[in-house]
PDB file of N, CA and C in Angstrom:
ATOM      1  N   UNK A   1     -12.289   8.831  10.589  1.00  0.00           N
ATOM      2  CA  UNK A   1     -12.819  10.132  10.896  1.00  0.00           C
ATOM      3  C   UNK A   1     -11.872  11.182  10.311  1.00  0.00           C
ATOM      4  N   UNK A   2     -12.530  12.309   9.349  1.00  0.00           N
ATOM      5  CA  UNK A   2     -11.051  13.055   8.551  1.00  0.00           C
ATOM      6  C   UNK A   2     -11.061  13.874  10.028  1.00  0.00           C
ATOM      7  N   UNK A   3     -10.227  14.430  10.088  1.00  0.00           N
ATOM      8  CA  UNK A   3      -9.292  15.992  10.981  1.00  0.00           C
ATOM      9  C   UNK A   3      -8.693  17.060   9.778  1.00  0.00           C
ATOM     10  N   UNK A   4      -9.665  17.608   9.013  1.00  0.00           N
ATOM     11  CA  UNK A   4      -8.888  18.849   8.281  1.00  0.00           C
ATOM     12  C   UNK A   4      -8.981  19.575   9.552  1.00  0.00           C
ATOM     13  N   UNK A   5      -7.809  20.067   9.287  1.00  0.00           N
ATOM     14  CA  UNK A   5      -7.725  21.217  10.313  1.00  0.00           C
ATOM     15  C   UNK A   5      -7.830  23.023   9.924  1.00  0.00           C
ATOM     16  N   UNK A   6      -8.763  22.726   8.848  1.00  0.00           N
ATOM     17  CA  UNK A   6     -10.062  24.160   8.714  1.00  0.00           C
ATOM     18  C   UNK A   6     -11.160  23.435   8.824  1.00  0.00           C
ATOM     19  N   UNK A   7     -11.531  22.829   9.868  1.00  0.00           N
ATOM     20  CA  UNK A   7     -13.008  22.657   9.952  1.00  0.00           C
ATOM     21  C   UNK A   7     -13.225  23.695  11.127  1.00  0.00           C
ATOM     22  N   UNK A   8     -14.558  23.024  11.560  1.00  0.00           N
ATOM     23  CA  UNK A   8     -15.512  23.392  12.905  1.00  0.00           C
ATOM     24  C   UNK A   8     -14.687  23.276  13.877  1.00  0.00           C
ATOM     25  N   UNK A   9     -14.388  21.882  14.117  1.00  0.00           N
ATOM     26  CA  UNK A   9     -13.410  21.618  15.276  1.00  0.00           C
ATOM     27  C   UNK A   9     -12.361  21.554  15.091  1.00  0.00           C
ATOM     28  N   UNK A  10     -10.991  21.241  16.235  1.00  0.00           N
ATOM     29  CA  UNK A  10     -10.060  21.140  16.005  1.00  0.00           C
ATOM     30  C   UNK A  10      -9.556  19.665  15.741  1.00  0.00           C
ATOM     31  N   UNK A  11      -7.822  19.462  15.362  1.00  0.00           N
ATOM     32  CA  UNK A  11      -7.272  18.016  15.673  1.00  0.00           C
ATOM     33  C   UNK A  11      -7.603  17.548  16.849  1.00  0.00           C
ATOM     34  N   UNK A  12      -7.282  17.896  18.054  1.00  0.00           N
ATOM     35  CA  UNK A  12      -7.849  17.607  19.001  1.00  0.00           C
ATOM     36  C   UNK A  12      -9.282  17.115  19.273  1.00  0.00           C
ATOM     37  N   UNK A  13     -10.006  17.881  19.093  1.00  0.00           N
ATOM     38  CA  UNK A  13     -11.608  17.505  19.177  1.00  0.00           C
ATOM     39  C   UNK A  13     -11.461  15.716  18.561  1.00  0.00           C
ATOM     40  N   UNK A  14     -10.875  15.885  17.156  1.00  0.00           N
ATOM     41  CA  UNK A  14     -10.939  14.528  16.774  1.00  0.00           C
ATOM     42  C   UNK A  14     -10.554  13.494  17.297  1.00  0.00           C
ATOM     43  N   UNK A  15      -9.326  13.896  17.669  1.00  0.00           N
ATOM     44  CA  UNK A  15      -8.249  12.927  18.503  1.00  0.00           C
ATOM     45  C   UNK A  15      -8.725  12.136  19.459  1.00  0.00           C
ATOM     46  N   UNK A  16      -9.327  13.241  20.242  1.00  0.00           N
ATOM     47  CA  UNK A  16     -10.465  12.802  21.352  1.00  0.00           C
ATOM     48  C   UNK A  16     -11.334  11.756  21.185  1.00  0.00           C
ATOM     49  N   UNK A  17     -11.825  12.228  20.038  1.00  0.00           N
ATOM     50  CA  UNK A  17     -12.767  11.394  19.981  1.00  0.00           C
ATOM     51  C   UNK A  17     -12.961  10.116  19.550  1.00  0.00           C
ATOM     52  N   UNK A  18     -11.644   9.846  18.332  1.00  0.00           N
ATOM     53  CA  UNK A  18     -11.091   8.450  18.032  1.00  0.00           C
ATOM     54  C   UNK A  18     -10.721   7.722  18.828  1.00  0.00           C
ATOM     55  N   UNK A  19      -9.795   8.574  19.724  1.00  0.00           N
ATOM     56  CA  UNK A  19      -8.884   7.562  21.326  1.00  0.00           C
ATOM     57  C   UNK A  19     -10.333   6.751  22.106  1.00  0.00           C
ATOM     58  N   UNK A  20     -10.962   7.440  22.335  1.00  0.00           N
ATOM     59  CA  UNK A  20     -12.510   7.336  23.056  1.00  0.00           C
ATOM     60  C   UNK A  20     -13.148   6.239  22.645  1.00  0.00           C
ATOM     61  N   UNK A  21     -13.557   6.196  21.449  1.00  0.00           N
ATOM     62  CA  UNK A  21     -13.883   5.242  20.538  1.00  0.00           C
ATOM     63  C   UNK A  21     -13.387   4.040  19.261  1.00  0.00           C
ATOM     64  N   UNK A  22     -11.943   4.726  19.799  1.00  0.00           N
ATOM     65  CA  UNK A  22     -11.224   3.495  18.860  1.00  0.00           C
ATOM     66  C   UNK A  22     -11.280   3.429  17.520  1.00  0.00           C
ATOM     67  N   UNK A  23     -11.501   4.492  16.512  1.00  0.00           N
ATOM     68  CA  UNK A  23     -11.263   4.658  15.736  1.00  0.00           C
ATOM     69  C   UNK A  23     -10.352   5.274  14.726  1.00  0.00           C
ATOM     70  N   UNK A  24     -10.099   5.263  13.522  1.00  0.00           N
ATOM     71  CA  UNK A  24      -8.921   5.600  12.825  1.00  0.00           C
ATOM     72  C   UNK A  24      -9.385   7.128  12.271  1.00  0.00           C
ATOM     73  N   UNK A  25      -8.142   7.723  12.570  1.00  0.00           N
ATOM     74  CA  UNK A  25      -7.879   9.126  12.551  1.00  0.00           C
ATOM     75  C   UNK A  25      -7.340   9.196  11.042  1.00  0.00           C
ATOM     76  N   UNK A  26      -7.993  10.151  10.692  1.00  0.00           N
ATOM     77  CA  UNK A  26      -7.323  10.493   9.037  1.00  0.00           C
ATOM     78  C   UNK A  26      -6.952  12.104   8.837  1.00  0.00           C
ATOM     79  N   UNK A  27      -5.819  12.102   9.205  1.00  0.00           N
ATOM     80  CA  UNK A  27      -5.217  13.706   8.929  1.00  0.00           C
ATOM     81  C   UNK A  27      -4.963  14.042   7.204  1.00  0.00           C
ATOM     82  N   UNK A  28      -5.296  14.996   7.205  1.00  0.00           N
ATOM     83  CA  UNK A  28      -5.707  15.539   5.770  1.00  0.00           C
ATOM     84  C   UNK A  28      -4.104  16.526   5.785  1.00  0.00           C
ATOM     85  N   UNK A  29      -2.886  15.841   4.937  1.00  0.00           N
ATOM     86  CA  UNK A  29      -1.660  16.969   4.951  1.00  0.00           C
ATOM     87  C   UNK A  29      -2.074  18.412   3.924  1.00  0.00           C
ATOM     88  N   UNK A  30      -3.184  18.245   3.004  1.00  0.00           N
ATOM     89  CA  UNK A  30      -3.471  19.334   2.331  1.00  0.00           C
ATOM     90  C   UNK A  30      -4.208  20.130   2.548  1.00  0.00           C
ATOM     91  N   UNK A  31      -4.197  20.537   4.048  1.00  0.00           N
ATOM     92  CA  UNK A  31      -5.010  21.836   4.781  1.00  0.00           C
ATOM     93  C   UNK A  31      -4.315  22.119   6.479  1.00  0.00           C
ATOM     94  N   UNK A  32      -3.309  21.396   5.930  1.00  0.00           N
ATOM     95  CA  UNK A  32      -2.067  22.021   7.268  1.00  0.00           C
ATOM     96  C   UNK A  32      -2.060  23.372   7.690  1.00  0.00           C
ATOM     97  N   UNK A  33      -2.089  23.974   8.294  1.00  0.00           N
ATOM     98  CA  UNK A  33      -2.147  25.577   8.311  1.00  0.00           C
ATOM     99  C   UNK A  33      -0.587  26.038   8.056  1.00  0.00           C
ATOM    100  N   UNK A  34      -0.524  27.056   7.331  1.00  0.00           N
ATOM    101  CA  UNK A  34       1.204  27.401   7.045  1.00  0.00           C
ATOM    102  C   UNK A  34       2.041  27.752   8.279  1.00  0.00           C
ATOM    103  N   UNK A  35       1.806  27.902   9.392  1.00  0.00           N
ATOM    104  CA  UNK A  35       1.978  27.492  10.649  1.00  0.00           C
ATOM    105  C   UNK A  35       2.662  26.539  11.202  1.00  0.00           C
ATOM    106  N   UNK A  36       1.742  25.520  10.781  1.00  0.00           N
ATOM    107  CA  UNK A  36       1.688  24.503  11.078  1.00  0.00           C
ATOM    108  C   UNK A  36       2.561  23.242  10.786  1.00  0.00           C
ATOM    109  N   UNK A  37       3.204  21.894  11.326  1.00  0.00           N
ATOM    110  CA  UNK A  37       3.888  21.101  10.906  1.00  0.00           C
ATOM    111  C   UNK A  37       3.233  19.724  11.111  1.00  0.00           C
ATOM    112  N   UNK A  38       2.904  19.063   9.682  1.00  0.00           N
ATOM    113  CA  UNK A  38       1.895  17.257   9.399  1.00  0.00           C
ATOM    114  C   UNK A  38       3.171  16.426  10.167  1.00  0.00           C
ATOM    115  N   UNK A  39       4.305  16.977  10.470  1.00  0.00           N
ATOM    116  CA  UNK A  39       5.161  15.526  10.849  1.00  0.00           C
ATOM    117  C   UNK A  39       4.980  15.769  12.709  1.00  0.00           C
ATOM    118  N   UNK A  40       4.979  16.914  13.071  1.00  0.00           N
ATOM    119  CA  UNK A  40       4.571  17.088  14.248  1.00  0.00           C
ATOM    120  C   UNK A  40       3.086  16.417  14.538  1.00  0.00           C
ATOM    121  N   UNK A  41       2.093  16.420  14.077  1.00  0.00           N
ATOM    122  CA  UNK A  41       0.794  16.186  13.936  1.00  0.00           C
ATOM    123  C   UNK A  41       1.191  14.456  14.205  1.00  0.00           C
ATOM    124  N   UNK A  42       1.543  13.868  13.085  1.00  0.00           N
ATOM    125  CA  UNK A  42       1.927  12.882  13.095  1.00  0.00           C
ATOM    126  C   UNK A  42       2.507  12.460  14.297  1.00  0.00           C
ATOM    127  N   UNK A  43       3.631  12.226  14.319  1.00  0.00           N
ATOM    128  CA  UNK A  43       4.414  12.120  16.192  1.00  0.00           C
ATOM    129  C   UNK A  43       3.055  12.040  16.962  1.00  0.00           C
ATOM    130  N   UNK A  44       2.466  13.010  17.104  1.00  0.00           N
ATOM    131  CA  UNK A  44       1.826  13.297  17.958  1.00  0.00           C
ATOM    132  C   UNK A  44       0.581  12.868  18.579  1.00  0.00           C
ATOM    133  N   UNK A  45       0.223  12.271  17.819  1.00  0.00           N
ATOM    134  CA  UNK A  45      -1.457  11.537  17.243  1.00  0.00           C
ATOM    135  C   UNK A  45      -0.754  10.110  17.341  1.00  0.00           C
ATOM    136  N   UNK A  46       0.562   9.452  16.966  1.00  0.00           N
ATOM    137  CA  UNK A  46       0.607   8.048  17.154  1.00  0.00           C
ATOM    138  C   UNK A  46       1.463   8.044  18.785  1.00  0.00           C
ATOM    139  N   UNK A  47       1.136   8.071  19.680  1.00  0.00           N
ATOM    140  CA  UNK A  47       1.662   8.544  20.879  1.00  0.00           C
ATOM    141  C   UNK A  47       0.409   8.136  21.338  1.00  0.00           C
ATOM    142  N   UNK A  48      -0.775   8.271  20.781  1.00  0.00           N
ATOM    143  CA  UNK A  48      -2.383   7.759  21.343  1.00  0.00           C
ATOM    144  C   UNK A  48      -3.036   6.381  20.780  1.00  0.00           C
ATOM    145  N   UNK A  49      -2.744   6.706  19.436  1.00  0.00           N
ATOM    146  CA  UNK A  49      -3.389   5.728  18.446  1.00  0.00           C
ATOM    147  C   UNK A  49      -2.424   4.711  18.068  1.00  0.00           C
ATOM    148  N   UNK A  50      -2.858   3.511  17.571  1.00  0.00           N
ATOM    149  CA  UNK A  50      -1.815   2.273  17.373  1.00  0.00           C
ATOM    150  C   UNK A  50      -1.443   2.770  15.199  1.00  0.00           C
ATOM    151  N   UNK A  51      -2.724   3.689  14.401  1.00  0.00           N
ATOM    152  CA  UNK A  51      -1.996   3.542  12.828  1.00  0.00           C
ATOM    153  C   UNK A  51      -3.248   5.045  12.718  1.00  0.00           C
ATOM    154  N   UNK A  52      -2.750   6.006  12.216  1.00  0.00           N
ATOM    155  CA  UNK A  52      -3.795   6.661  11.795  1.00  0.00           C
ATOM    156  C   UNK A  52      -3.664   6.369  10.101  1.00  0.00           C
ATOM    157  N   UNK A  53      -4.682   7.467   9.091  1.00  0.00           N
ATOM    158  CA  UNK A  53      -4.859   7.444   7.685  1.00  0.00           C
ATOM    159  C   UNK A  53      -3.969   8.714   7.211  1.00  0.00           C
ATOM    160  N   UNK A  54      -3.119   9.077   6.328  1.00  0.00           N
ATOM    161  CA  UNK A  54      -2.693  10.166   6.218  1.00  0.00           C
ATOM    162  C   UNK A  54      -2.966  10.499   4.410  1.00  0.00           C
ATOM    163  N   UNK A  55      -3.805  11.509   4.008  1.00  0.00           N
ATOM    164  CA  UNK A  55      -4.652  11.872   2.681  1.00  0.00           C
ATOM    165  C   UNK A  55      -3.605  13.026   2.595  1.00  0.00           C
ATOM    166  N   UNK A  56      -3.755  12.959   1.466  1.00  0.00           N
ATOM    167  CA  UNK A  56      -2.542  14.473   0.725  1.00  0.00           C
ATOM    168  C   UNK A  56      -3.396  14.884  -0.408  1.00  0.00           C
ATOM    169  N   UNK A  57      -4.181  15.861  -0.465  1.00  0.00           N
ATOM    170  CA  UNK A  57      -5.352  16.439  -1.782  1.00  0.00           C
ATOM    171  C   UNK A  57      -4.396  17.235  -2.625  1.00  0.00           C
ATOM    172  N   UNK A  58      -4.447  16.671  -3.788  1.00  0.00           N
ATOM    173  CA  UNK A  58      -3.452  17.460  -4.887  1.00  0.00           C
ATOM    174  C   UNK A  58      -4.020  18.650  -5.142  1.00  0.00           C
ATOM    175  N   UNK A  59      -4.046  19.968  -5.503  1.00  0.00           N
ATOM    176  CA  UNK A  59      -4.489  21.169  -6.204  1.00  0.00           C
ATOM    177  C   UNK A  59      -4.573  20.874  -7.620  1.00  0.00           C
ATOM    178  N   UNK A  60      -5.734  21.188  -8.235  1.00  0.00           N
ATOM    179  CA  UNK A  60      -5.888  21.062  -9.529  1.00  0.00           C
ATOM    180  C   UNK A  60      -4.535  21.782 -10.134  1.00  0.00           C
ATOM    181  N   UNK A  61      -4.524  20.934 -11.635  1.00  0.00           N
ATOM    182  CA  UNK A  61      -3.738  21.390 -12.870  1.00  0.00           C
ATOM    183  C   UNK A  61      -3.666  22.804 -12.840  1.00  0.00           C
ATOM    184  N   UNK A  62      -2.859  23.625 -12.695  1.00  0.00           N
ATOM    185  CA  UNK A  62      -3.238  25.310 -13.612  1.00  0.00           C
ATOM    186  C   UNK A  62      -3.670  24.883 -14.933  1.00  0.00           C
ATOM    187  N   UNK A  63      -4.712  25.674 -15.348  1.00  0.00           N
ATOM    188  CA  UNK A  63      -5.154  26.004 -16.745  1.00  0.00           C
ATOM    189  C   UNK A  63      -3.852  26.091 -17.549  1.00  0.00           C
ATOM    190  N   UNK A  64      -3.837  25.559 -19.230  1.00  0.00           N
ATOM    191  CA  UNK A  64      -2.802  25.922 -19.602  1.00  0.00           C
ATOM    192  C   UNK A  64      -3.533  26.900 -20.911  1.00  0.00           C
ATOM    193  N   UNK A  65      -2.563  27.860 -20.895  1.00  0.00           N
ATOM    194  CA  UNK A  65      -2.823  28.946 -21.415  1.00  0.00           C
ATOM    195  C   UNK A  65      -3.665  28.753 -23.198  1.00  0.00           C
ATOM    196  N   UNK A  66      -3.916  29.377 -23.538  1.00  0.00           N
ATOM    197  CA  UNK A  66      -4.737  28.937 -24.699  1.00  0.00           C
ATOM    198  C   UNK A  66      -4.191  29.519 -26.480  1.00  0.00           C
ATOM    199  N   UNK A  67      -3.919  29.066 -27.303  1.00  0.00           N
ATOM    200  CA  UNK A  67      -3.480  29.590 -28.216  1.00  0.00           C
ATOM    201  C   UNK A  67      -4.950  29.893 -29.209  1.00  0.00           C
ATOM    202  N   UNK A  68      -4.061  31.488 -29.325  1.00  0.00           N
ATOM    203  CA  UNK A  68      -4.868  32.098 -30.281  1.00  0.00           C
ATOM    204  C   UNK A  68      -4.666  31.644 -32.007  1.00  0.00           C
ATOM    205  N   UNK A  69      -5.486  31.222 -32.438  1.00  0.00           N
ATOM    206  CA  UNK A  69      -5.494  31.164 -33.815  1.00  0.00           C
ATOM    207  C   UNK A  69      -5.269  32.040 -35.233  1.00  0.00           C
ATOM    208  N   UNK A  70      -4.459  31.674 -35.929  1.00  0.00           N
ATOM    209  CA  UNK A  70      -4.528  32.996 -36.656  1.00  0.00           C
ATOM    210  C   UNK A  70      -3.252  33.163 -37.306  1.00  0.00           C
TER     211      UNK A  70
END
């Protein structure tokens, strides 16, 4: 089940709902809020669960600049 934490619901909501049902929690570290701390998250979530999934979404390449011809 992912947990970005910019969705609808919160970590929690999820948490809930994995513990409940026994399923694997997948925290997304590339929508952490700048706030926010993934190793706290972490700690925190295996304190309930026996292994969650942990996804890290790279940001695309920057464009590289373009040479003019000539």
């Amino acid at each position: 089940m992912p947990a970005e934490f910019r969705r609808f619901h919160s970590v929690e909501f999820y948490l809930g709902y994995c513990i409940t049902r026994k399923k694997l929690l997948c925290l997304d570290a590339g929508h952490v809020h700048p706030t926010e701390s993934i190793s706290d998250k972490i700690s925190s979530v295996l304190l309930y669960l026996p292994e969650i999934l942990l996804a890290k979404r790279s940001s695309p390449a920057p464009a590289s600049p373009r040479r003019r011809s000539g």
